[in-house]
C-alpha atoms as a PDB file:
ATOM      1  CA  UNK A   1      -8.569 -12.538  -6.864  1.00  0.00           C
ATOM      2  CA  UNK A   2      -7.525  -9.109  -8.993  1.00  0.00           C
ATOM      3  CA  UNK A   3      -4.271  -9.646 -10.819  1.00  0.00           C
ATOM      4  CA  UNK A   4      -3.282  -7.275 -13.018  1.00  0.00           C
ATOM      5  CA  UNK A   5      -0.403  -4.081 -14.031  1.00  0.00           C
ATOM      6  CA  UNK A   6       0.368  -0.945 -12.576  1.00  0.00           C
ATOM      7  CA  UNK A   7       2.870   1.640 -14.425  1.00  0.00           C
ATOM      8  CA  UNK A   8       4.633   4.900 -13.331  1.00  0.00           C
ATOM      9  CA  UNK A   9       4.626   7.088 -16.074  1.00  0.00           C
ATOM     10  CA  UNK A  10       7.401   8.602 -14.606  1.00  0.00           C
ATOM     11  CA  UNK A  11      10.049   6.279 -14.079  1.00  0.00           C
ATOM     12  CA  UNK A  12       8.623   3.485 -17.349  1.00  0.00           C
ATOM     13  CA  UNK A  13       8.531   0.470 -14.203  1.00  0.00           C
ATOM     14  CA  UNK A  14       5.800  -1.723 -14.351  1.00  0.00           C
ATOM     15  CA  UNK A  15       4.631  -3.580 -11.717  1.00  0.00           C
ATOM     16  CA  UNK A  16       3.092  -7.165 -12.244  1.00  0.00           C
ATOM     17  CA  UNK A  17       0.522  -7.506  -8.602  1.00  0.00           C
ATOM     18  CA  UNK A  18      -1.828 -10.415  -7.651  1.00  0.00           C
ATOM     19  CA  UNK A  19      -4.056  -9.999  -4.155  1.00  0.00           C
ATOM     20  CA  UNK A  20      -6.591 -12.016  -2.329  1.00  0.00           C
ATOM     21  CA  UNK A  21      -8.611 -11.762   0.804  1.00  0.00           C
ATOM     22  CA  UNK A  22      -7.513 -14.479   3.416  1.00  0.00           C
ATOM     23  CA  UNK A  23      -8.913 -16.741   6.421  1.00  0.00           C
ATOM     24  CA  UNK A  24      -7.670 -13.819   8.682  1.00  0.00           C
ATOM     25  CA  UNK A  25      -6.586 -10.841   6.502  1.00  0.00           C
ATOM     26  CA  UNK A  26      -5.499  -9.848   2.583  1.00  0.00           C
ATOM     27  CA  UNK A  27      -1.852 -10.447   1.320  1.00  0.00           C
ATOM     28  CA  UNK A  28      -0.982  -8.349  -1.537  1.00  0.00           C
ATOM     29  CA  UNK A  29       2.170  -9.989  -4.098  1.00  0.00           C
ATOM     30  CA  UNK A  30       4.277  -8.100  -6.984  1.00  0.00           C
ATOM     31  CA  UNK A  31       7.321  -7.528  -8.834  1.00  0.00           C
ATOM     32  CA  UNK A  32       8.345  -4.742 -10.639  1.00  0.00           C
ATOM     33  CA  UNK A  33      10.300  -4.186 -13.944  1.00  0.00           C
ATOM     34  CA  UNK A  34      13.278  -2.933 -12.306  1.00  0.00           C
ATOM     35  CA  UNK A  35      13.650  -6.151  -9.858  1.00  0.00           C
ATOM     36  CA  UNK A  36      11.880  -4.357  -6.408  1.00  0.00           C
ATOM     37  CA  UNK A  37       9.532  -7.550  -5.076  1.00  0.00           C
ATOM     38  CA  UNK A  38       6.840  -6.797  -2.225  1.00  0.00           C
ATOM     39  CA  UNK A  39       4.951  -9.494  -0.240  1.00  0.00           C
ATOM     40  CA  UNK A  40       2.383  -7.697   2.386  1.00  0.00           C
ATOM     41  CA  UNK A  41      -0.116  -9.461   4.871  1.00  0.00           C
ATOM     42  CA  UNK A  42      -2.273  -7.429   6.615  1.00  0.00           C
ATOM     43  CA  UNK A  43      -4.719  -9.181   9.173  1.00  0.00           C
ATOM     44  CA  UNK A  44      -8.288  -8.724   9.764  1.00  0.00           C
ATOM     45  CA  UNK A  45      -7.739  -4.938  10.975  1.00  0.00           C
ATOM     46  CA  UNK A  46      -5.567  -4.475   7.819  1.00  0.00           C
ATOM     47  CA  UNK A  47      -3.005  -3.877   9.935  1.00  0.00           C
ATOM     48  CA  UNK A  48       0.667  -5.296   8.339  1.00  0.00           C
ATOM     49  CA  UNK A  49       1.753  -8.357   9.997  1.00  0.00           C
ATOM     50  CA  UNK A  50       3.874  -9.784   8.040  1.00  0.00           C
ATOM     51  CA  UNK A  51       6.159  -7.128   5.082  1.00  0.00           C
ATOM     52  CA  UNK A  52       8.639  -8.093   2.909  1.00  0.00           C
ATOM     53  CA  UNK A  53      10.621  -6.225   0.544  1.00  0.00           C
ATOM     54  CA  UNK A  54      13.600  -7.325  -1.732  1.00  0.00           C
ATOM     55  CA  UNK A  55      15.482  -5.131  -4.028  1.00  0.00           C
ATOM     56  CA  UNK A  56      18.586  -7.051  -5.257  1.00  0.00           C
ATOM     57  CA  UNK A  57      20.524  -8.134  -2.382  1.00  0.00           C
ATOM     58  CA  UNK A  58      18.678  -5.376  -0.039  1.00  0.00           C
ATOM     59  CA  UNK A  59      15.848  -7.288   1.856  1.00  0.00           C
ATOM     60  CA  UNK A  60      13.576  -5.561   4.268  1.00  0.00           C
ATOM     61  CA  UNK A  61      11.560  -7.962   6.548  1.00  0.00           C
ATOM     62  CA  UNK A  62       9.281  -6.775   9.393  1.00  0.00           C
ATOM     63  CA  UNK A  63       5.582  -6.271  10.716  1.00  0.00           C
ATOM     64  CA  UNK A  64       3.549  -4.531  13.201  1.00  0.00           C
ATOM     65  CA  UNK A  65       4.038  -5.645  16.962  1.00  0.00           C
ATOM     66  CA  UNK A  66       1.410  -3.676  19.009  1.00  0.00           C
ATOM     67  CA  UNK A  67       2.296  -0.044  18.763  1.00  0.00           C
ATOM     68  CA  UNK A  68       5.771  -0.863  17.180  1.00  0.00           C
ATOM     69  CA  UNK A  69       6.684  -1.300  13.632  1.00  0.00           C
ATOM     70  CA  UNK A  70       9.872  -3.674  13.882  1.00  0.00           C
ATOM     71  CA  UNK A  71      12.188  -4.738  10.857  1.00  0.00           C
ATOM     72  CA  UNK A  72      15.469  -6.015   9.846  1.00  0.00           C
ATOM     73  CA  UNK A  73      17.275  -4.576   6.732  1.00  0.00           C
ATOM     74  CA  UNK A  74      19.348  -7.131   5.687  1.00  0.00           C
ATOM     75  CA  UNK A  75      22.258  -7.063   2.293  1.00  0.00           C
ATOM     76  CA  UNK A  76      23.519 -10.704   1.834  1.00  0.00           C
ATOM     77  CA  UNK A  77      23.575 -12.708   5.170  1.00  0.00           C
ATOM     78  CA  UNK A  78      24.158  -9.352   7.471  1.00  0.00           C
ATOM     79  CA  UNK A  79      20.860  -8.070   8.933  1.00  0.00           C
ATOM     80  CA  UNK A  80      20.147  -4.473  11.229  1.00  0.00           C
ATOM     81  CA  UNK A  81      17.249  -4.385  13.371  1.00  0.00           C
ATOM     82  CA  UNK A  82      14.887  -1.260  13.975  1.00  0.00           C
ATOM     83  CA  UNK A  83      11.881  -0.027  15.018  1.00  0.00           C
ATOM     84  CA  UNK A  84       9.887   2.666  15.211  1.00  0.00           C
ATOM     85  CA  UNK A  85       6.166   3.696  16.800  1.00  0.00           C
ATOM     86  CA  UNK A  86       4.504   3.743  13.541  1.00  0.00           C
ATOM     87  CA  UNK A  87       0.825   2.141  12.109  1.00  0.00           C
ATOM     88  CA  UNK A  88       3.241   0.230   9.222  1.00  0.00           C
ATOM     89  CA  UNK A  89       5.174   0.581   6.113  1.00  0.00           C
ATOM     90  CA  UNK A  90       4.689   2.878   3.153  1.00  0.00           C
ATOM     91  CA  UNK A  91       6.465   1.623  -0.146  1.00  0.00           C
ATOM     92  CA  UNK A  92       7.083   2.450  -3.887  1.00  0.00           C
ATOM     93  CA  UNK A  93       4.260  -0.588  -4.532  1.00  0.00           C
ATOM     94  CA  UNK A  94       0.757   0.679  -4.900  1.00  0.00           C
ATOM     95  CA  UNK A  95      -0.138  -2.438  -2.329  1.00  0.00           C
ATOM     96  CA  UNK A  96       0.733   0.246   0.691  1.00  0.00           C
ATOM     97  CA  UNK A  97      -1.798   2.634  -0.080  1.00  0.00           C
ATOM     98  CA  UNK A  98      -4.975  -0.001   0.111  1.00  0.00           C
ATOM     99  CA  UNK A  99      -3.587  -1.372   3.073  1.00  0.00           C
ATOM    100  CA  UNK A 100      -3.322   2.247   4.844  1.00  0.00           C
ATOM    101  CA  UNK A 101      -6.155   3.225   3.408  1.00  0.00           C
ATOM    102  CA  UNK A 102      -7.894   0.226   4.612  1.00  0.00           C
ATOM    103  CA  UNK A 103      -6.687   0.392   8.288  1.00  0.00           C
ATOM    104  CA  UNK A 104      -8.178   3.998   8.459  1.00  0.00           C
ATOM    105  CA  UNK A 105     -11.693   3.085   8.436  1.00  0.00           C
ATOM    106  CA  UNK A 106     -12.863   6.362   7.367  1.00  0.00           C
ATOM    107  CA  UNK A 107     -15.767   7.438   6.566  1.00  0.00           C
ATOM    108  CA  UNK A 108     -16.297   9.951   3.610  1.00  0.00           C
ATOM    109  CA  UNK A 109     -15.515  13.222   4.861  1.00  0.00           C
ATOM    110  CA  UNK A 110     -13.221  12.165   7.970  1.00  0.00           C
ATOM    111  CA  UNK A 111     -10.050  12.046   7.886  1.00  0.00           C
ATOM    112  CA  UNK A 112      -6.724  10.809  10.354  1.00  0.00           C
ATOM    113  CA  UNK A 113      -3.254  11.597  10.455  1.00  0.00           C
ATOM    114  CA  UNK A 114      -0.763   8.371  10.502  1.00  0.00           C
ATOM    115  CA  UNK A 115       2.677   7.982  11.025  1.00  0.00           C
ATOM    116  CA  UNK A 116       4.366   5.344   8.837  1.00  0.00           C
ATOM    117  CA  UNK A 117       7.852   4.208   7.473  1.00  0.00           C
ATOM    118  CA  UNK A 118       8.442   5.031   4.033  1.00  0.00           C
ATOM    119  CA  UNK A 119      10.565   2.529   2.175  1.00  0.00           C
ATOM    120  CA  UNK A 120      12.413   4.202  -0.968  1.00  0.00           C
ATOM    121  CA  UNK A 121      13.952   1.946  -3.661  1.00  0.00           C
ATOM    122  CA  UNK A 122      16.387   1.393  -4.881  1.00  0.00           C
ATOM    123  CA  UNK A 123      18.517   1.648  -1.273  1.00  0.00           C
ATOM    124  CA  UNK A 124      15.206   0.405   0.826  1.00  0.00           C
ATOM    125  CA  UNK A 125      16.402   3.772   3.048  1.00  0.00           C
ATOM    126  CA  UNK A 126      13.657   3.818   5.596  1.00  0.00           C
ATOM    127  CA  UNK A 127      12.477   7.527   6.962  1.00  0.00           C
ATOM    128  CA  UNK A 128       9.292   7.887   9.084  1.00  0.00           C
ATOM    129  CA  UNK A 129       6.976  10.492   7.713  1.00  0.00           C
ATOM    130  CA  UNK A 130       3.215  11.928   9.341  1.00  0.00           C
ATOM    131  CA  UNK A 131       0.211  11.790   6.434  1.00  0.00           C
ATOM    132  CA  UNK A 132      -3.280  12.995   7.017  1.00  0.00           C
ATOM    133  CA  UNK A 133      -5.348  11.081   4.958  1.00  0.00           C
ATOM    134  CA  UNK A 134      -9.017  12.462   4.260  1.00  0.00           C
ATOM    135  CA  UNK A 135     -11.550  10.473   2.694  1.00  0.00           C
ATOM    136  CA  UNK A 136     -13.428  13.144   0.406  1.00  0.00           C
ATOM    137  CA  UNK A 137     -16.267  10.954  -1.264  1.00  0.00           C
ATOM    138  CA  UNK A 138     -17.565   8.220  -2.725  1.00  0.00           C
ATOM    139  CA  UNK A 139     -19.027   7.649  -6.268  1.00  0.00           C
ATOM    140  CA  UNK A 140     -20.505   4.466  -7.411  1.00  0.00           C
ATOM    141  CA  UNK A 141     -20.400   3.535 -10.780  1.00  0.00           C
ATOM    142  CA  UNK A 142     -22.708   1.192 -12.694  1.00  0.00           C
ATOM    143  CA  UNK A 143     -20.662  -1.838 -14.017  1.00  0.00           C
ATOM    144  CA  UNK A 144     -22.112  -5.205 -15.848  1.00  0.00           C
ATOM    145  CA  UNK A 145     -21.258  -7.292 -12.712  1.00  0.00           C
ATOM    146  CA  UNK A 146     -22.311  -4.941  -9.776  1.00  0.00           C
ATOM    147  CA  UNK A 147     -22.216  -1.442  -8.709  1.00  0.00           C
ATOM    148  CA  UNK A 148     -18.478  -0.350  -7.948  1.00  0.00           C
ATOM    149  CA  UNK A 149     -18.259   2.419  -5.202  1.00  0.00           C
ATOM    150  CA  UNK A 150     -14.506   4.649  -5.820  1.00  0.00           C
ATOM    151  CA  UNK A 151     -13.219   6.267  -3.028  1.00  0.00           C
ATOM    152  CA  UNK A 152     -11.405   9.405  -3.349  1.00  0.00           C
ATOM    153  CA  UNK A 153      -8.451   9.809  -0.562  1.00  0.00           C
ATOM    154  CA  UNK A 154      -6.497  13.259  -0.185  1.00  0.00           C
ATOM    155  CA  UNK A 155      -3.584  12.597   1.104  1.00  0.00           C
ATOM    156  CA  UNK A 156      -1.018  15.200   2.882  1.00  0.00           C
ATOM    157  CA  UNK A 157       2.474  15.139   3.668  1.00  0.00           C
ATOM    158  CA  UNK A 158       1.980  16.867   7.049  1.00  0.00           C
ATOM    159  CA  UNK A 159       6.162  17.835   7.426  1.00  0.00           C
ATOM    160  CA  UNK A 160       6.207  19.002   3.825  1.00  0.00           C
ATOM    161  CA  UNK A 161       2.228  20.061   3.225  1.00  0.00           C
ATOM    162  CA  UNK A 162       2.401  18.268  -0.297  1.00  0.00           C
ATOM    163  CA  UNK A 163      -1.049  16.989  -0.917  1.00  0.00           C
ATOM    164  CA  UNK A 164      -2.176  14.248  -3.643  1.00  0.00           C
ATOM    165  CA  UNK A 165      -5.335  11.758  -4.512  1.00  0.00           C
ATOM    166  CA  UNK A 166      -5.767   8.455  -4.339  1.00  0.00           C
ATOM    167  CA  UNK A 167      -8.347   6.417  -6.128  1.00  0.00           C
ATOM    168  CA  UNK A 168      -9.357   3.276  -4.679  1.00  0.00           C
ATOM    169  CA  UNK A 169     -11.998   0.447  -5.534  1.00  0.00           C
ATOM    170  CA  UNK A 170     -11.841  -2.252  -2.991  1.00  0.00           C
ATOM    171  CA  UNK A 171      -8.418  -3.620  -3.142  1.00  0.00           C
ATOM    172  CA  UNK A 172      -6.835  -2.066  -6.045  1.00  0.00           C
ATOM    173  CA  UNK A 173      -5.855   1.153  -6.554  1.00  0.00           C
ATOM    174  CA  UNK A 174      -7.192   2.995  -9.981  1.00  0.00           C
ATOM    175  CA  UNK A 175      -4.967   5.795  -9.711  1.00  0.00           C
ATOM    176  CA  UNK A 176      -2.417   7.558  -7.702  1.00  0.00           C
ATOM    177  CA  UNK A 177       1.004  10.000  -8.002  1.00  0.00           C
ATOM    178  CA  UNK A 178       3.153   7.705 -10.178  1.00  0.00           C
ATOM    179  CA  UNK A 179       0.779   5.186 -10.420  1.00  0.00           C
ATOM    180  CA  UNK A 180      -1.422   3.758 -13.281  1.00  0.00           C
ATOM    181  CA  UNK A 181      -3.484   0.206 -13.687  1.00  0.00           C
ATOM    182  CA  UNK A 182      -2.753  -0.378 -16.987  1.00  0.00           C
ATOM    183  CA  UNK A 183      -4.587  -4.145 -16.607  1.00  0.00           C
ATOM    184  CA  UNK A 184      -6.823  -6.245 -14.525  1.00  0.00           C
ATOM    185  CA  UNK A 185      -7.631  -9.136 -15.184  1.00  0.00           C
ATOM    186  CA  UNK A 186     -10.285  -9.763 -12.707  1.00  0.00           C
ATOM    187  CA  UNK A 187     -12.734  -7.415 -10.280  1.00  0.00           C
ATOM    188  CA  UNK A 188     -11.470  -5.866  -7.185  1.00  0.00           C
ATOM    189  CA  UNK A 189     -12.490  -7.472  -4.029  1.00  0.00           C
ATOM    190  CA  UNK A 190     -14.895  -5.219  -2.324  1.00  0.00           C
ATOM    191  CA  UNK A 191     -14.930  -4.663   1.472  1.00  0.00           C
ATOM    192  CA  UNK A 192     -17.529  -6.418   3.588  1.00  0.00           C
ATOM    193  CA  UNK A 193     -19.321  -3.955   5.761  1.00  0.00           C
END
């Protein structure tokens, strides 16, 4: 089970993360420095079942439900429902882009566009935003356990054309825009083919 620190240079957050494979999926836990919390289970597909998000009082709660992405922003006891035809949630925590990634299925060289809700923090404003994501390659690298195979993901903001990488082994991200493991404390878990 990885556990471990990312950091945005950025911003100086840090973001304290533990996640595990489950019976029917992965569920990905952290907190960050400046009080945002995110709890995501994704299910065998990787799709996101179950999402939660807490920043303060602001709590976002909501999953997939066939081809709609349903959710209830809540401050205090008041809650607002919405929905939108999207494949899930995109968030400030690094635990979004493995779990997009993931649902993709691509295979080095392929690539898919995606529409997905992008949470911002501090507010939790939600605005639904097109990617292509392209898997470029694949290197493996010798380690003393086992081999550990990196993925490379361009990523594209289709409305704006911004592009940027993503670095993934298994379930953790190596590096990203804004985002930097600064510890693990165990191996990521590596996808069964």
């Amino acid at each position: 089970m990885p556990r471990g620190t990312y950091a945005d240079p950025q911003s100086g957050t840090e973001e304290a993360f533990q996640c595990a494979p489950g019976v029917g999926g992965w569920r990905y836990v952290s907190e960050r420095s400046d009080g945002l919390r995110t709890d995501l289970t994704v299910d065998s597909r990787w799709l996101q079942i179950r999402v939660q998000v807490g920043a303060g009082e602001l709590l976002i709660r909501g999953g997939l439900a066939g081809r709609e992405l349903l959710w209830v922003r809540s401050a205090g006891k008041y809650g607002e429902e919405h929905s939108a035809e999207a494949a899930g949630f995109l968030g400030d925590s690094p635990g979004f882009l493995v779990a997009v990634a993931r649902s993709l299925r691509l295979e080095p060289g392929s690539h898919a566009d995606v529409r997905l809700v992008r949470l911002s923090a501090p507010a939790l404003s939600a605005l639904t935003v097109t990617q292509r994501w392209r898997l470029t390659d694949v290197t493996t690298y010798d380690t003393d356990l086992a081999p550990l195979p990196v993925e490379r993901y361009e990523v594209t903001d289709l409305a704006t054309g911004e592009a940027s990488a993503v670095h993934l082994a298994g379930d953790v991200v190596l590096d990203a825009q804004g985002v930097e493991l600064v510890d693990l404390e165990r191996p990521p878990t590596l996808p069964q083919h």
